[in-house]
Every structure is written in C-alpha cells, then in structure tokens.
Protein backbone atom coordinates (compact mmCIF):
# COMPACT_ATOMS: atom_id res chain seq x y z
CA UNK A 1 39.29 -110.14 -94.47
CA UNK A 2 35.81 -111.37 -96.05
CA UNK A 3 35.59 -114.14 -93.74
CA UNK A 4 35.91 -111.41 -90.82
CA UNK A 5 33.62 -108.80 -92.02
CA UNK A 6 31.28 -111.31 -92.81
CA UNK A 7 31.41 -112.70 -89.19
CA UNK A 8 31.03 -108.78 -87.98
CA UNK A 9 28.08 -108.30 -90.07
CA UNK A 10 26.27 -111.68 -88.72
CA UNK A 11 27.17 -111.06 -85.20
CA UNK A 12 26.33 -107.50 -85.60
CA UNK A 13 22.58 -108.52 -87.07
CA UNK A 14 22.14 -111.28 -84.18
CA UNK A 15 22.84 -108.57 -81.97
CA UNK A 16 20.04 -106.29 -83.23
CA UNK A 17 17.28 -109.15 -83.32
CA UNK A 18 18.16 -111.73 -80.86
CA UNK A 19 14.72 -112.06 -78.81
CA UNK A 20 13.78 -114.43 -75.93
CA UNK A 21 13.77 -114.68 -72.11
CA UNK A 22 17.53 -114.60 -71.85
CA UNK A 23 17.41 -111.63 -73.97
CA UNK A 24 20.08 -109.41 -72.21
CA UNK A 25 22.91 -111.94 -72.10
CA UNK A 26 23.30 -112.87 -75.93
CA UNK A 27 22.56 -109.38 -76.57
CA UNK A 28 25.61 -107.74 -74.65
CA UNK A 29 27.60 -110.57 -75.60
CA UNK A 30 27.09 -110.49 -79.13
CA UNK A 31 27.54 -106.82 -78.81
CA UNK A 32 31.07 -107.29 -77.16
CA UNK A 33 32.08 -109.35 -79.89
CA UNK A 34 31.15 -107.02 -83.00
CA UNK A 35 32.86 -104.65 -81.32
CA UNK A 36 36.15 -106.62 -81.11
CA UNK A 37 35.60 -107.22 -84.96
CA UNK A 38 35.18 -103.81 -86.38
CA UNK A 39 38.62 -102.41 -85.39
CA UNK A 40 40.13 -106.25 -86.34
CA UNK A 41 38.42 -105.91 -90.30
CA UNK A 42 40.55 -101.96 -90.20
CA UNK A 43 43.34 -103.80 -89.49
CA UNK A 44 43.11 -106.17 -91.71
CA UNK A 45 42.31 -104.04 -94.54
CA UNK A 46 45.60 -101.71 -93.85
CA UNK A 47 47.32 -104.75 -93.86
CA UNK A 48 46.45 -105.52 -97.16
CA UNK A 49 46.77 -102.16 -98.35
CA UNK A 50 50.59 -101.83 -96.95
CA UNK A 51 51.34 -105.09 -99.36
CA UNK A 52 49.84 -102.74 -102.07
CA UNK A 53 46.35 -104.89 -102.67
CA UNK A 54 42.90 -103.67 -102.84
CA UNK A 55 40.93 -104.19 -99.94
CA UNK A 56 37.82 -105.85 -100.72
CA UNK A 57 35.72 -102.85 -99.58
CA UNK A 58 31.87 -104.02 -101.10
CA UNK A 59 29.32 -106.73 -99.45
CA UNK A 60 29.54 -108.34 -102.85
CA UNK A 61 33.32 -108.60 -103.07
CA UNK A 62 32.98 -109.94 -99.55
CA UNK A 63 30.33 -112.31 -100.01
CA UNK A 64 32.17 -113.47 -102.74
CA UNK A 65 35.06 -114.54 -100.85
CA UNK A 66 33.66 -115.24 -97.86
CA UNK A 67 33.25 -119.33 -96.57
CA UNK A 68 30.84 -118.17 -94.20
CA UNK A 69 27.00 -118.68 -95.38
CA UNK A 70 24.83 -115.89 -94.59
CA UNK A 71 21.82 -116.49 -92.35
CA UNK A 72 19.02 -115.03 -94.22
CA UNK A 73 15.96 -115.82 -91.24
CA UNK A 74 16.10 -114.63 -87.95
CA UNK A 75 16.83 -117.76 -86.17
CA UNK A 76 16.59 -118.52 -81.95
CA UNK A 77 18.91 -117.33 -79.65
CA UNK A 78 21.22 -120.56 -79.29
CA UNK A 79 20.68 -121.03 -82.99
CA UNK A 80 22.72 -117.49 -83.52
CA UNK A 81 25.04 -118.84 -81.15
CA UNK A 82 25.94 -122.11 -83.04
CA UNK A 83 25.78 -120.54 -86.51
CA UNK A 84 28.70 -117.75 -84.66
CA UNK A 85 30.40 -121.16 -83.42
CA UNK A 86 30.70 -122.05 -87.08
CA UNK A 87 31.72 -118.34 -88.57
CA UNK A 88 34.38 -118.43 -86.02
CA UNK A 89 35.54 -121.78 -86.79
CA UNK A 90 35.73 -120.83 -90.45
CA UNK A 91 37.93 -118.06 -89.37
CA UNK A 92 40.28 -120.11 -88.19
CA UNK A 93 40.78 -122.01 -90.86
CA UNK A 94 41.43 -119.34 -93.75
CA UNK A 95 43.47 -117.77 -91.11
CA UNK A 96 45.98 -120.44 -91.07
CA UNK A 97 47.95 -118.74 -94.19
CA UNK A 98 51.22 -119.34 -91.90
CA UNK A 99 53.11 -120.96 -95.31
CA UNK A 100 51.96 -118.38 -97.46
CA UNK A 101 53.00 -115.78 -94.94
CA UNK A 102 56.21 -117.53 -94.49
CA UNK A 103 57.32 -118.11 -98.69
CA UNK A 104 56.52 -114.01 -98.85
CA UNK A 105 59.22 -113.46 -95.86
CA UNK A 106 55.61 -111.44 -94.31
CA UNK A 107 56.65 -111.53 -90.56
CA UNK A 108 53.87 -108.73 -89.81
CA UNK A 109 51.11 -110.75 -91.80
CA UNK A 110 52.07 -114.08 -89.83
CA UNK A 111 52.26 -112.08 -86.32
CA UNK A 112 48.58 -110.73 -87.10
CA UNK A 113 47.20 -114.38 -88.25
CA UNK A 114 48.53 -115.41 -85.05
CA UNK A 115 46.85 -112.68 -82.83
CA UNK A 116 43.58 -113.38 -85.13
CA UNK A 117 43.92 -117.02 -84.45
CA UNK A 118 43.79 -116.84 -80.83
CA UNK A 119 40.82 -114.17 -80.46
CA UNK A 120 38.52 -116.72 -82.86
CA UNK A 121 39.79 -119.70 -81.63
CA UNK A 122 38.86 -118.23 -78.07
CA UNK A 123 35.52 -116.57 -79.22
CA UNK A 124 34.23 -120.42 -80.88
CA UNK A 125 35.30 -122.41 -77.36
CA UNK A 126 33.36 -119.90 -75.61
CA UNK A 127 30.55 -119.81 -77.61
CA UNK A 128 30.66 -123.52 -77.80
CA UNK A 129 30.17 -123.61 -73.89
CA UNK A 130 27.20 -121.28 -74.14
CA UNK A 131 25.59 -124.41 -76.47
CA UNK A 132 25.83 -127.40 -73.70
C-alpha cells in the first residue's frame, strides 16, 4: 500500500507542475493515471483492514515503508516520466508477495497482487515507450 500511495502522490504532483511545449499530453496522461491509483490505494487499504491490520493511513507511515524515493524538485517533463517508470517498477516488485499470499491460504490477496501486477507492469512499458 505505501509503495502505491506513494506512486499516487508523485504522479498526482507531476500532474499539477509538469510545464513545457508538450504540456497537454503528460498532463492528461499523468492525470489518467492518478486517477486509476486513488480507488487502487482504497482497495488496498480494505484489504488490509478485512485481514484485521492497520492501514498505514499517515505520509510518514507511508514514507516509511515506501521503496519509492520522493522527488523533492520539480524536474522536466520526460524526467517525471522516467522517475514514474521507476515508481512503477518498484511496484511490481513488492507486489510479488505471491508466497506470502500463498503460506496464509489468502486467495483474495493473491487475486488483487495479480490485478495490481498487470495495471503497473502495463503503466511502466508504456511509460517506458513515451522515453525513446
């Protein structure tokens, strides 16, 4: 969950400040993908509730867990897009909790990873395209 609420928060902020002559693309693209986030961080959060854990609900808790590094400056356009390449490819990898989901019999938890898997997987190759 950190790693995804982080990713919504930095895709969110490129959103609001990406500047340059392609302005309109990143913007509304960005914008498409913090809106696929928000409802997938709910999710996430009820999903840890339902296995009776606290959802960490603070930007500390979050930054605390979180592998992905905030971006403190405003950077270029393409820059936002690479540093969204990386969130997303960080993503995937605390997402792949298949064994964990597996040892707890958590057939709900694993079916989610895999549906989260897909959408970031998806959302990095795309990105990735926008960088060549």
């Amino acid at each position: 969950m950190a790693d995804t609420y982080s990713l919504y928060l930095q895709t969110h902020n490129f959103h609001w400040n990406v500047e340059g002559p392609m302005f309109n693309t990143p913007h509304l693209m960005f914008e498409t993908q913090y809106n696929e986030r928000w409802p997938a961080v709910d999710t996430i959060a009820g999903r840890i509730r339902s296995l009776g854990f606290p959802a960490p609900g603070t930007d500390g808790k979050s930054t605390r867990l979180s592998s992905i590094d905030e971006v403190e400056s405003v950077p270029a356009a393409m820059e936002m897009v690479g540093h969204l390449v990386k969130g997303h490819e960080a993503v995937t990898r605390t997402a792949r909790a298949f064994e964990a989901a597996d040892e707890a019999g958590d057939e709900s938890g694993a079916d989610m990873l895999t549906q989260r898997l897909q959408i970031h997987e998806r959302t990095a190759w795309m990105l990735r395209g926008r960088l060549k």
